[in-house]
PDB file of N, CA and C in Angstrom:
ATOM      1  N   UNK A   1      -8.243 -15.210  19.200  1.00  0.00           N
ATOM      2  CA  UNK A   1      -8.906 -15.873  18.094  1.00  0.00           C
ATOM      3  C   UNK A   1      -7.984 -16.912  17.451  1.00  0.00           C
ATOM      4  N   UNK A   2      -8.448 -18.084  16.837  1.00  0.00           N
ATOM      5  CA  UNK A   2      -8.077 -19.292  16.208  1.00  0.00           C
ATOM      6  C   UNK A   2      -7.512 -18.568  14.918  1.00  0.00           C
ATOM      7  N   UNK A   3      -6.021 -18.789  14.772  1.00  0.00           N
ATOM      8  CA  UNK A   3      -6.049 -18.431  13.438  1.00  0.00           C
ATOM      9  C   UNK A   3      -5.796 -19.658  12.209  1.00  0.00           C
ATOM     10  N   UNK A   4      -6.787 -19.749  11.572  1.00  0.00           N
ATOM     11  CA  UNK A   4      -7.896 -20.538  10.548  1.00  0.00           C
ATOM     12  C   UNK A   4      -6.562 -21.411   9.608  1.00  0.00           C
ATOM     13  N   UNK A   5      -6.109 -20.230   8.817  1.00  0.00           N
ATOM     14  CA  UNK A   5      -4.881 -20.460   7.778  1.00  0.00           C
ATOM     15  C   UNK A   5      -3.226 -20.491   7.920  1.00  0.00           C
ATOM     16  N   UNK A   6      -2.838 -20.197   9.073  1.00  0.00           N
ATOM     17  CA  UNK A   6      -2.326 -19.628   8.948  1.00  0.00           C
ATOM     18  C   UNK A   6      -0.761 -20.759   9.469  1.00  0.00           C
ATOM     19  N   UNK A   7      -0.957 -21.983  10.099  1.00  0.00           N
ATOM     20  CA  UNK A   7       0.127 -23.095   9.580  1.00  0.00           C
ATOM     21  C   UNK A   7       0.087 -23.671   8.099  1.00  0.00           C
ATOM     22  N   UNK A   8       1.487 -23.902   7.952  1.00  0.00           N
ATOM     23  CA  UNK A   8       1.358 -24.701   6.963  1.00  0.00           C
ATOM     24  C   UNK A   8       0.922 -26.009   6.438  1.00  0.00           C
ATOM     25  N   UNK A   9       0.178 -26.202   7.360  1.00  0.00           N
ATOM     26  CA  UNK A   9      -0.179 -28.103   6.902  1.00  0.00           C
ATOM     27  C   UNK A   9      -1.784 -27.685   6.629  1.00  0.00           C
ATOM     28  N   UNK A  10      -2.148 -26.352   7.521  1.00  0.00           N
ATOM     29  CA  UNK A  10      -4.162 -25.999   6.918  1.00  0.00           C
ATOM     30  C   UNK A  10      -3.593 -25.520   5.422  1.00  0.00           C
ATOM     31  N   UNK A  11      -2.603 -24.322   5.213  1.00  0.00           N
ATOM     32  CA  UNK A  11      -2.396 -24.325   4.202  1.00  0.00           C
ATOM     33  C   UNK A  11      -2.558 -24.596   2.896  1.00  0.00           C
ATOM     34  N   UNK A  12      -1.576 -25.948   3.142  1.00  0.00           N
ATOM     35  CA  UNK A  12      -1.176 -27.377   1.754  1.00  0.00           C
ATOM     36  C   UNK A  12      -2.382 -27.776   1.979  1.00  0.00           C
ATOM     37  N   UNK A  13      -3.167 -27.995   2.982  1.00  0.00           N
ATOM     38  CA  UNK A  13      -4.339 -28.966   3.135  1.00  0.00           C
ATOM     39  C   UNK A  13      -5.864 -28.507   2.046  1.00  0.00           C
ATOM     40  N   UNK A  14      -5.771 -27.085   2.330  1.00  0.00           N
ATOM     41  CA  UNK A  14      -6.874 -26.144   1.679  1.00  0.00           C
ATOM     42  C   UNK A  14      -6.296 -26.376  -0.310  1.00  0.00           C
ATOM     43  N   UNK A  15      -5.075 -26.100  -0.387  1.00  0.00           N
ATOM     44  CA  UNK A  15      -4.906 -26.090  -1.596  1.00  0.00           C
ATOM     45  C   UNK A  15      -5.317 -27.263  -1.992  1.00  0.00           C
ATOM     46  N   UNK A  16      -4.925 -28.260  -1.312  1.00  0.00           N
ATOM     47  CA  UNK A  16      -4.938 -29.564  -1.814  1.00  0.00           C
ATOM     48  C   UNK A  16      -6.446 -29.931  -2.196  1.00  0.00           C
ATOM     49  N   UNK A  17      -7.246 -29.608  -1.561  1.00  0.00           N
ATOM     50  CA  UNK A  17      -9.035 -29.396  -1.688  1.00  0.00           C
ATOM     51  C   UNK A  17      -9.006 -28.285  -2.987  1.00  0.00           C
ATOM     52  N   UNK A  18      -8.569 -27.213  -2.849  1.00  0.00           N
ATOM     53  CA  UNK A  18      -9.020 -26.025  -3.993  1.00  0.00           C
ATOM     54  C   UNK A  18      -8.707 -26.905  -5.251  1.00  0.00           C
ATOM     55  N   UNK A  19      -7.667 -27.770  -5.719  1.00  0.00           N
ATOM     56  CA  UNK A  19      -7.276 -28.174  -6.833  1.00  0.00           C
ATOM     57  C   UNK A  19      -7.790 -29.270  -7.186  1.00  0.00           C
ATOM     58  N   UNK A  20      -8.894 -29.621  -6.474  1.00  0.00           N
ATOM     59  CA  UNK A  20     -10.021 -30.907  -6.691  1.00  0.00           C
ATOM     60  C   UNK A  20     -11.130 -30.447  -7.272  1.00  0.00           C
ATOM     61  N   UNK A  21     -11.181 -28.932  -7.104  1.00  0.00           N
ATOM     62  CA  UNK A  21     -12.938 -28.165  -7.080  1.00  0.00           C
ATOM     63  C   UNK A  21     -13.030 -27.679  -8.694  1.00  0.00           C
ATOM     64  N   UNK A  22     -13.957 -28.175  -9.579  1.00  0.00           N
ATOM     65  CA  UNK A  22     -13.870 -27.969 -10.472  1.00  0.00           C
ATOM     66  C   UNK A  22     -13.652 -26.799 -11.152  1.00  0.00           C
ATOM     67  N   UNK A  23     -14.316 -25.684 -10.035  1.00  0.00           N
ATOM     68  CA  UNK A  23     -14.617 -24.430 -10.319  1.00  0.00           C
ATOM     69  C   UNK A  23     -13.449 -23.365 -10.277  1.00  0.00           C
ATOM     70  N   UNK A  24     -12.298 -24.294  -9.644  1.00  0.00           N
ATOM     71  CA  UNK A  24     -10.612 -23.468  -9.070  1.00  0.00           C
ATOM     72  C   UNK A  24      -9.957 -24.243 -10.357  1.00  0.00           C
ATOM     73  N   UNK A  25     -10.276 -25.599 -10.265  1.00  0.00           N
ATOM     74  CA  UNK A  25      -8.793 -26.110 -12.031  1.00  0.00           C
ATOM     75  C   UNK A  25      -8.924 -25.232 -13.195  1.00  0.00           C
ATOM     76  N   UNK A  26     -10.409 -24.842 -13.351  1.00  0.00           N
ATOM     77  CA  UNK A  26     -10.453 -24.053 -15.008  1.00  0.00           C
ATOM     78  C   UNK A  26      -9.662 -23.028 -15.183  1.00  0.00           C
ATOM     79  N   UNK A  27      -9.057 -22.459 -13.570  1.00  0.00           N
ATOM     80  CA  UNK A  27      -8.450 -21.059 -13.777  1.00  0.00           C
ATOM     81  C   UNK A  27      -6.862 -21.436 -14.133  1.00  0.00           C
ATOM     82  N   UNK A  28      -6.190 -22.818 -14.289  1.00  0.00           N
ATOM     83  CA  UNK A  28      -5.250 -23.263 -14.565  1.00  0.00           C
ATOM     84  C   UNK A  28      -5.077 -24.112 -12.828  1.00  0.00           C
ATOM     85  N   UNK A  29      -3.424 -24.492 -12.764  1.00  0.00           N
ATOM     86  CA  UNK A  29      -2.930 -25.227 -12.112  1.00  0.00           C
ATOM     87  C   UNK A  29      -2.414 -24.673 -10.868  1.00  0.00           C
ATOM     88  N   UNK A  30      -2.111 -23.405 -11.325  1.00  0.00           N
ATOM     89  CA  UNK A  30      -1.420 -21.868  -9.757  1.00  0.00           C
ATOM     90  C   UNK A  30      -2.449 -21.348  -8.637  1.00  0.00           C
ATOM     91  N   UNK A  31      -4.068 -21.483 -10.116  1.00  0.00           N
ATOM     92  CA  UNK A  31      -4.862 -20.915  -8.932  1.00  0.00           C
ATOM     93  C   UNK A  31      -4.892 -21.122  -7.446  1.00  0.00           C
ATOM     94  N   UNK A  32      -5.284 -22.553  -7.494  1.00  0.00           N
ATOM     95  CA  UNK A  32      -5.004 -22.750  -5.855  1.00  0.00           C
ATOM     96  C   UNK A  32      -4.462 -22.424  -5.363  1.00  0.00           C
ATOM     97  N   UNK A  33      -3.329 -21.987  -5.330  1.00  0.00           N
ATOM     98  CA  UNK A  33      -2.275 -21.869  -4.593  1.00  0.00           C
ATOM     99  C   UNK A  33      -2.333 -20.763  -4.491  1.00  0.00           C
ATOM    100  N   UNK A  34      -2.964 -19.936  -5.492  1.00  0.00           N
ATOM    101  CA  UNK A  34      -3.227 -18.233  -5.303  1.00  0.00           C
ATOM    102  C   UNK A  34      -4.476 -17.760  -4.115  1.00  0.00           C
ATOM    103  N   UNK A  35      -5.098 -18.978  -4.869  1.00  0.00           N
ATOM    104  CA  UNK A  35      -6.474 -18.230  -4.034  1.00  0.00           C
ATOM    105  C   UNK A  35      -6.291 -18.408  -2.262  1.00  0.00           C
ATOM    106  N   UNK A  36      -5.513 -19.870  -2.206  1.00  0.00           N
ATOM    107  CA  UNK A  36      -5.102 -20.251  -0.782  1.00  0.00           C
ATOM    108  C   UNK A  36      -4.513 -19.181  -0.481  1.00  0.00           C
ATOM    109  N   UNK A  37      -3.365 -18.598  -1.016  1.00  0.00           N
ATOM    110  CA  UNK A  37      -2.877 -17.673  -0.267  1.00  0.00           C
ATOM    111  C   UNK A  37      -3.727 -16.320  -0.075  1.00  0.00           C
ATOM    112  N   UNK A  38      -4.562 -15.919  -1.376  1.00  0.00           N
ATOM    113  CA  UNK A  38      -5.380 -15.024  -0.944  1.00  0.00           C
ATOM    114  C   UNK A  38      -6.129 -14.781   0.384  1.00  0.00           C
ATOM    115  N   UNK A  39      -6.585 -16.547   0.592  1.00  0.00           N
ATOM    116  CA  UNK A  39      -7.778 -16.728   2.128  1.00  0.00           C
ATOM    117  C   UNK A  39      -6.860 -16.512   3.194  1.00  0.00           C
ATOM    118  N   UNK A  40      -5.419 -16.900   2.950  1.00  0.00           N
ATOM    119  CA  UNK A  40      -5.052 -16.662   4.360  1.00  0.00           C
ATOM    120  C   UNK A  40      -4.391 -15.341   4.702  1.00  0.00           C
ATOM    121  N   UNK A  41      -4.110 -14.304   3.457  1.00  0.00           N
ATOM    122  CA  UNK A  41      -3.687 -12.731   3.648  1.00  0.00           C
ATOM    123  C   UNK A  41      -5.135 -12.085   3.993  1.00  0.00           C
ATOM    124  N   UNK A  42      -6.305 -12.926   3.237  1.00  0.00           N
ATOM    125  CA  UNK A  42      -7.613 -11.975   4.249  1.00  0.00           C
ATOM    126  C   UNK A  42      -7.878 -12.185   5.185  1.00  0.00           C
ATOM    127  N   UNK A  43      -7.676 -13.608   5.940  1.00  0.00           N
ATOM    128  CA  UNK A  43      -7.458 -13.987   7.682  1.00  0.00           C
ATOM    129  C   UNK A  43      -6.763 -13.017   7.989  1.00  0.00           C
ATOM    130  N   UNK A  44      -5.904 -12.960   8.045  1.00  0.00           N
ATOM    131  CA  UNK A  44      -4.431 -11.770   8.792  1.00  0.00           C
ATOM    132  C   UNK A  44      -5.207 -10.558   8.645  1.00  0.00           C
ATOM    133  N   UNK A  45      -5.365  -9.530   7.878  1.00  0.00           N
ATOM    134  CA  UNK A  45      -5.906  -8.405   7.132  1.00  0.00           C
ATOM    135  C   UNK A  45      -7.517  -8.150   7.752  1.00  0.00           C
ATOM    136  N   UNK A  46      -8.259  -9.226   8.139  1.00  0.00           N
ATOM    137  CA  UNK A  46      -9.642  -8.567   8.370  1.00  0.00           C
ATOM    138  C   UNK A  46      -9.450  -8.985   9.726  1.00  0.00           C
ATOM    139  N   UNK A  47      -8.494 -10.090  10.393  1.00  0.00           N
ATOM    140  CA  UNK A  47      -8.646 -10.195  11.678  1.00  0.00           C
ATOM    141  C   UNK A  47      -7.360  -8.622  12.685  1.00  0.00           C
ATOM    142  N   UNK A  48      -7.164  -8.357  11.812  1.00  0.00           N
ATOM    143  CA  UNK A  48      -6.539  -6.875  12.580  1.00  0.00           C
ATOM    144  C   UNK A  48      -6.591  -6.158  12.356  1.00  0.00           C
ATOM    145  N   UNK A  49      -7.719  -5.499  11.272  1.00  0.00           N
ATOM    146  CA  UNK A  49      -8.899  -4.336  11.139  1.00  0.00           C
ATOM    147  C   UNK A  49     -10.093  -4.742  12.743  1.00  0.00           C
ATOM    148  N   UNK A  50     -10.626  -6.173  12.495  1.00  0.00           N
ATOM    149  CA  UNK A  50     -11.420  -6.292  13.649  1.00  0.00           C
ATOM    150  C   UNK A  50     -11.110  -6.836  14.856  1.00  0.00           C
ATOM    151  N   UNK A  51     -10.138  -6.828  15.168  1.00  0.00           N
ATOM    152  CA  UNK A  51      -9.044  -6.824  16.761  1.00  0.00           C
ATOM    153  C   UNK A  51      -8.297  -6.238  17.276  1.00  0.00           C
ATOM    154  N   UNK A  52      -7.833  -5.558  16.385  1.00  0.00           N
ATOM    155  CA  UNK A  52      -7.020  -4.058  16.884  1.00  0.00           C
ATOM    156  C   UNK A  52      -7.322  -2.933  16.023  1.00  0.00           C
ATOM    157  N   UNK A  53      -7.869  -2.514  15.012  1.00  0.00           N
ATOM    158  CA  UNK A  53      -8.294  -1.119  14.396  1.00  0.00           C
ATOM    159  C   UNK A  53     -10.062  -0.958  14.894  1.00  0.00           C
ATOM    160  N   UNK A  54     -10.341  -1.719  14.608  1.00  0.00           N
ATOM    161  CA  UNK A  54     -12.085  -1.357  14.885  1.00  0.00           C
ATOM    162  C   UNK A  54     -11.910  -1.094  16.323  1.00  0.00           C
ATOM    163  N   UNK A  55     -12.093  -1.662  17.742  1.00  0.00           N
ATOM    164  CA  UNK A  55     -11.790  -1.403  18.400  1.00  0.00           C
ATOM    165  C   UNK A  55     -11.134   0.236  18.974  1.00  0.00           C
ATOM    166  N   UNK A  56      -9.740   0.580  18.261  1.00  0.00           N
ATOM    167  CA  UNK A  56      -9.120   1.987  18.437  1.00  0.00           C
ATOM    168  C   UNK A  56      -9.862   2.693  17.627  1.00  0.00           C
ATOM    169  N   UNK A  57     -10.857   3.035  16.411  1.00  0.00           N
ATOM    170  CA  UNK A  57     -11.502   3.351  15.812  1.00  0.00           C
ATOM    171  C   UNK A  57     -12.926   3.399  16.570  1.00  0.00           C
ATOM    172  N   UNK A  58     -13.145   3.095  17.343  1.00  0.00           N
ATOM    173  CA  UNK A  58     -14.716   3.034  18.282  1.00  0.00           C
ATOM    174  C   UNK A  58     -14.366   3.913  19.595  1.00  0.00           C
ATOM    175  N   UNK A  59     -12.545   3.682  19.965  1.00  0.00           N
ATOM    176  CA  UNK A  59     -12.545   4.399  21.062  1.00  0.00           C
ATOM    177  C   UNK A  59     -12.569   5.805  21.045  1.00  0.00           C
ATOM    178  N   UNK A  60     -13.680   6.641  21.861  1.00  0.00           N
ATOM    179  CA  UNK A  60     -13.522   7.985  22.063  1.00  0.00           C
ATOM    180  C   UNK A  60     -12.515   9.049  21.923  1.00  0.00           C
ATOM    181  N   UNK A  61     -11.516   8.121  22.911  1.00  0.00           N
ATOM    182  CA  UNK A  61      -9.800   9.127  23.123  1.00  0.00           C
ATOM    183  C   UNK A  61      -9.112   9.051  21.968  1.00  0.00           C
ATOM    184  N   UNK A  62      -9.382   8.445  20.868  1.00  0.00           N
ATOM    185  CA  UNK A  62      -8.647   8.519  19.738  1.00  0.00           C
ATOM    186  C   UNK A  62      -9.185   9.274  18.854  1.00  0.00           C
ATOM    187  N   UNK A  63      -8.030  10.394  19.116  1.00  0.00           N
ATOM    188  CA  UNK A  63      -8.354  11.659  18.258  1.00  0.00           C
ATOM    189  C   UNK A  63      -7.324  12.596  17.493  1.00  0.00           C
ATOM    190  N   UNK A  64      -7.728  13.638  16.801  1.00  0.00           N
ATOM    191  CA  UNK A  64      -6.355  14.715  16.092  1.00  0.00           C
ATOM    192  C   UNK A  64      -5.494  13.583  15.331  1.00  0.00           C
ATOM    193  N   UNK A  65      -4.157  12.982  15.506  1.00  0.00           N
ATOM    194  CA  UNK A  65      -3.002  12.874  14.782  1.00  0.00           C
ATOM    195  C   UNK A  65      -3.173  11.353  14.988  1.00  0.00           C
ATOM    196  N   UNK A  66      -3.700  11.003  16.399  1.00  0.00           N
ATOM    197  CA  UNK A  66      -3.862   9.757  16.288  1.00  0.00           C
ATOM    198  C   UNK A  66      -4.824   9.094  15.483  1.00  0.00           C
ATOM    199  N   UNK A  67      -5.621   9.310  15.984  1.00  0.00           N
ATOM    200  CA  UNK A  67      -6.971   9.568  14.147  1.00  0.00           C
ATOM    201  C   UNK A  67      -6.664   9.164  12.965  1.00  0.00           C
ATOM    202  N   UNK A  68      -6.311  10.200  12.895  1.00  0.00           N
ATOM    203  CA  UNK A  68      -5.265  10.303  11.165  1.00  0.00           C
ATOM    204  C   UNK A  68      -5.057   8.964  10.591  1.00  0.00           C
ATOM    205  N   UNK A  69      -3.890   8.818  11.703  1.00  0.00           N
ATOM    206  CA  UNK A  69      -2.753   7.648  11.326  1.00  0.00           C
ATOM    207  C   UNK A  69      -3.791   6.566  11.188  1.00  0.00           C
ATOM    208  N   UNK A  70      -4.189   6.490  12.318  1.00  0.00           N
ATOM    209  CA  UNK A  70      -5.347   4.943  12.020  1.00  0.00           C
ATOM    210  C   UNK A  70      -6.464   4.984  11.143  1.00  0.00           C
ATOM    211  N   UNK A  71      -6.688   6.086  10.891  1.00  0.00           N
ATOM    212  CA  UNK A  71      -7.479   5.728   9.276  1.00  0.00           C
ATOM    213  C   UNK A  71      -6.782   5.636   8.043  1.00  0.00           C
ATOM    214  N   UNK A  72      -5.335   6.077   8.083  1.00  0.00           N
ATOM    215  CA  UNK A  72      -4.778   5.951   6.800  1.00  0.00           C
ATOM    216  C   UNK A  72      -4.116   4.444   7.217  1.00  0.00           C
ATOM    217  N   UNK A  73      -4.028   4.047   8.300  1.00  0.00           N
ATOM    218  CA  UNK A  73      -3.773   2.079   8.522  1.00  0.00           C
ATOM    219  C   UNK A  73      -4.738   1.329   8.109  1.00  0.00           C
ATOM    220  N   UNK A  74      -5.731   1.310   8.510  1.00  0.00           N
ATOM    221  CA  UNK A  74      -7.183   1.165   7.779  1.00  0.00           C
ATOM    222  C   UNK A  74      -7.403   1.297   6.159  1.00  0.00           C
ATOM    223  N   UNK A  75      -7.263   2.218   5.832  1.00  0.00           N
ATOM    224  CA  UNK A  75      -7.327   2.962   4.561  1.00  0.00           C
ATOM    225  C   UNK A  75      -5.977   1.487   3.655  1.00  0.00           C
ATOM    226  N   UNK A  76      -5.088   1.317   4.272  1.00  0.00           N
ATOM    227  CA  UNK A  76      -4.287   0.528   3.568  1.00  0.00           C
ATOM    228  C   UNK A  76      -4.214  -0.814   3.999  1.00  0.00           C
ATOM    229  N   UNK A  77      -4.799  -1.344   4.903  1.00  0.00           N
ATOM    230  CA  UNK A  77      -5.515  -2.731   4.981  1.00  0.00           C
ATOM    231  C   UNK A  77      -6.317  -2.872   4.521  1.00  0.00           C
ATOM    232  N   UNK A  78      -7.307  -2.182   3.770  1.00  0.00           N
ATOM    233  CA  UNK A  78      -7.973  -2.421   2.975  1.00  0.00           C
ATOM    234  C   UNK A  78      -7.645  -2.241   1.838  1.00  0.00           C
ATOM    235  N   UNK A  79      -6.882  -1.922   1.460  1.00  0.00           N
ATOM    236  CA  UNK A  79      -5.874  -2.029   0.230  1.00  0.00           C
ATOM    237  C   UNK A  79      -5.583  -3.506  -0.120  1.00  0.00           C
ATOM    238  N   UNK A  80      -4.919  -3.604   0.532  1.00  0.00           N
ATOM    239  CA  UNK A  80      -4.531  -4.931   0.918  1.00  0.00           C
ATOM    240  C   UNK A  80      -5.415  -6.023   0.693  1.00  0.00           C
ATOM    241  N   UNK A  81      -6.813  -5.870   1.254  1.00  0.00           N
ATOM    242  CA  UNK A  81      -7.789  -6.874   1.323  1.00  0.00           C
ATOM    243  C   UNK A  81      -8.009  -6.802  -0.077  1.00  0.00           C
ATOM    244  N   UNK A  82      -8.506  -5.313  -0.736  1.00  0.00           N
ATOM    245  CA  UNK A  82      -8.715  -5.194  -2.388  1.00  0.00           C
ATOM    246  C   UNK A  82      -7.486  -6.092  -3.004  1.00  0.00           C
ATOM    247  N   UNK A  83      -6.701  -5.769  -2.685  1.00  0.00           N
ATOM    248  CA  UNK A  83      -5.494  -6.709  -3.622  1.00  0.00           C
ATOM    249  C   UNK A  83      -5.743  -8.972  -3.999  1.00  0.00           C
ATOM    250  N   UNK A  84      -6.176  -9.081  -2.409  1.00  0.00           N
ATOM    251  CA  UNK A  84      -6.018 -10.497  -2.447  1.00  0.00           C
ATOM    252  C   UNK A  84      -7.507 -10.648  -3.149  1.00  0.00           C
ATOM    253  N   UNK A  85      -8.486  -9.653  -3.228  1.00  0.00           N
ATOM    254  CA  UNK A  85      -9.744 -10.085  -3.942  1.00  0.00           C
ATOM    255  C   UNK A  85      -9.575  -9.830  -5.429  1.00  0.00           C
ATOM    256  N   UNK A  86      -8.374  -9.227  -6.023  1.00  0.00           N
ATOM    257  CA  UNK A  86      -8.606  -8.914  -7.429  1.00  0.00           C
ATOM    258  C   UNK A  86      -7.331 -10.075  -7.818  1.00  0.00           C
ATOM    259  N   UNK A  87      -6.488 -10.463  -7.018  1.00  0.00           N
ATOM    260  CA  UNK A  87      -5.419 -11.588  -7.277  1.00  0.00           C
ATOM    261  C   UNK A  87      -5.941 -12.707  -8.157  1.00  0.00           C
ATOM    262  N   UNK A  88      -6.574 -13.518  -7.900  1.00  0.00           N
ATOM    263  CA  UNK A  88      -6.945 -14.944  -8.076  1.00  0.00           C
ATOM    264  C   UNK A  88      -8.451 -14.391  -9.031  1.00  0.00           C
ATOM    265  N   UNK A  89      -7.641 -15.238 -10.357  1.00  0.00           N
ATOM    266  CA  UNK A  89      -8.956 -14.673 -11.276  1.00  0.00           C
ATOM    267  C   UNK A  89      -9.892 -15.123 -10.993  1.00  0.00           C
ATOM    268  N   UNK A  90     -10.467 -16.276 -10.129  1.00  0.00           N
ATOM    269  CA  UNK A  90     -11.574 -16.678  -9.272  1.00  0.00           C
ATOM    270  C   UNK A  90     -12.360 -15.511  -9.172  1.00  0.00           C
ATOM    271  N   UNK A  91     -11.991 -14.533  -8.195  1.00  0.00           N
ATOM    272  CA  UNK A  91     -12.531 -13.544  -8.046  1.00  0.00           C
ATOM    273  C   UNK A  91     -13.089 -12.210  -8.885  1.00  0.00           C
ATOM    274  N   UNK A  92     -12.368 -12.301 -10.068  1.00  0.00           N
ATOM    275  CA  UNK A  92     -11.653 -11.281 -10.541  1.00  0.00           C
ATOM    276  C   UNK A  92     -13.843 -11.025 -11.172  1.00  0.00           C
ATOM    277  N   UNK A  93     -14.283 -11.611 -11.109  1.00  0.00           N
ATOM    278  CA  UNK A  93     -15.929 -11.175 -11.693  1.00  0.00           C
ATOM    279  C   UNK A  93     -16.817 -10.306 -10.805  1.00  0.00           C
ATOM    280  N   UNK A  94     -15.823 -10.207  -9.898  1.00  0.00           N
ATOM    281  CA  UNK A  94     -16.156  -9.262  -8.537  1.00  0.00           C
ATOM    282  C   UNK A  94     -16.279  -7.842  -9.280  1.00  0.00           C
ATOM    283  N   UNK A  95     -15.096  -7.957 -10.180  1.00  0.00           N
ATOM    284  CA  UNK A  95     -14.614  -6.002 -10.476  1.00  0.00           C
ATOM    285  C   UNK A  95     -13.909  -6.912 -11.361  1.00  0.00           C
ATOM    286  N   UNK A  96     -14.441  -6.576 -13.365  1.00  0.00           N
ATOM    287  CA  UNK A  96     -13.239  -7.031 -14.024  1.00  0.00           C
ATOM    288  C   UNK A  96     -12.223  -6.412 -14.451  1.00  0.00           C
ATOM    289  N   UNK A  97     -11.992  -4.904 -14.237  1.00  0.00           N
ATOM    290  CA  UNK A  97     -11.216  -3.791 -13.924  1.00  0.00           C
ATOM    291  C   UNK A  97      -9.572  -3.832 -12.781  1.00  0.00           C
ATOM    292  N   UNK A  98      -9.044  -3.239 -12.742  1.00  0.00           N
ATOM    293  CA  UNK A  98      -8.270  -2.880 -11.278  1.00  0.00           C
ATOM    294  C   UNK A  98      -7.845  -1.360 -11.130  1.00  0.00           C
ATOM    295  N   UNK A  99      -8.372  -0.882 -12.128  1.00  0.00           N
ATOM    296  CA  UNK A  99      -7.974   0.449 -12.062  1.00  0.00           C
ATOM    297  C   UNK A  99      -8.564   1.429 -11.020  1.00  0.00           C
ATOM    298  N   UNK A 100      -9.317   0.966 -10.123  1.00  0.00           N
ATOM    299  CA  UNK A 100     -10.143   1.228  -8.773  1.00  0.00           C
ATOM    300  C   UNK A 100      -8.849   0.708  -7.718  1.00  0.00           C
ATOM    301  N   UNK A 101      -8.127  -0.208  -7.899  1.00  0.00           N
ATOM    302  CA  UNK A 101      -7.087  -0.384  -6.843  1.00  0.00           C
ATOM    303  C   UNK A 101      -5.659   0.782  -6.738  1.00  0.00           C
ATOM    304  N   UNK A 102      -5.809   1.613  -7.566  1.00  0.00           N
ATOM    305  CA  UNK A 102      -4.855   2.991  -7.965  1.00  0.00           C
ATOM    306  C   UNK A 102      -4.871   3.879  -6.969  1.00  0.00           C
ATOM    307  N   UNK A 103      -4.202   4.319  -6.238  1.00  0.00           N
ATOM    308  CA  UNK A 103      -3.873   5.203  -5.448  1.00  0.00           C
ATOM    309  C   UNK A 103      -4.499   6.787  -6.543  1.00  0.00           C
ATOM    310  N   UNK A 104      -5.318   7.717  -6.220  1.00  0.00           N
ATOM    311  CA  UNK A 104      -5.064   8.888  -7.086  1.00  0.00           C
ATOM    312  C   UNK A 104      -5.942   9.878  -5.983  1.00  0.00           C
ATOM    313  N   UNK A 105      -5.821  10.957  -6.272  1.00  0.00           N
ATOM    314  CA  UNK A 105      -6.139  11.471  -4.959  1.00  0.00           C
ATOM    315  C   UNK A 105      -4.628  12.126  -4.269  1.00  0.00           C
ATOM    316  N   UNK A 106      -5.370  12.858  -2.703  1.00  0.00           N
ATOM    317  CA  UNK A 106      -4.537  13.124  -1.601  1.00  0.00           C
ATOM    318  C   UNK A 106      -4.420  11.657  -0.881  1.00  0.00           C
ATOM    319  N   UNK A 107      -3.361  12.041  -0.364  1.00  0.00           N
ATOM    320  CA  UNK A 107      -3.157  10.538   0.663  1.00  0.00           C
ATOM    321  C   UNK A 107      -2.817  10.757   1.828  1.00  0.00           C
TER     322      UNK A 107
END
């Protein structure tokens, strides 16, 4: 797969667009640069949940301990994904909370 974000010239290029869009300046002058980085930690993050975890997660033979592990990898790539969606106050009307991003529980 093409990865989208992930030189630096799509990068600078995307920010350079986000800080034109009326709807990214109101959040101040960083946003862009937040939210850019947000799009390209969820490129990385959802393209290896769905290229290498979904996949081992569909396969049969993965079972007992191996199991485990790859749902608690899973379990924290999506952590991860929660993180870059509550980052950039853009988003933040998604969930105006973060106290849902808290570890509590067994782990």
């Amino acid at each position: 797969m093409t990865k989208l974000l992930q030189t630096n010239e799509a990068f600078r290029n995307l920010v350079g667009r986000l800080r034109t869009a009326p709807v990214i300046a109101r959040y101040g002058p960083a946003e862009a640069e937040t939210l850019a980085h947000a799009f390209s930690d969820l490129e990385e993050s959802l393209r290896k949940f769905l290229d290498e975890q979904l996949p081992r997660l569909a396969d049969p033979s993965v079972q007992g301990e191996d199991l485990e592990d790859l749902l608690l990898d899973i379990r924290e790539e999506f952590r991860h994904v929660l993180y870059h969606l509550h980052d950039p106050q853009f988003f933040r009307l998604l969930e105006p909370t973060h106290e849902w991003l808290a570890v509590n529980g067994p782990t």
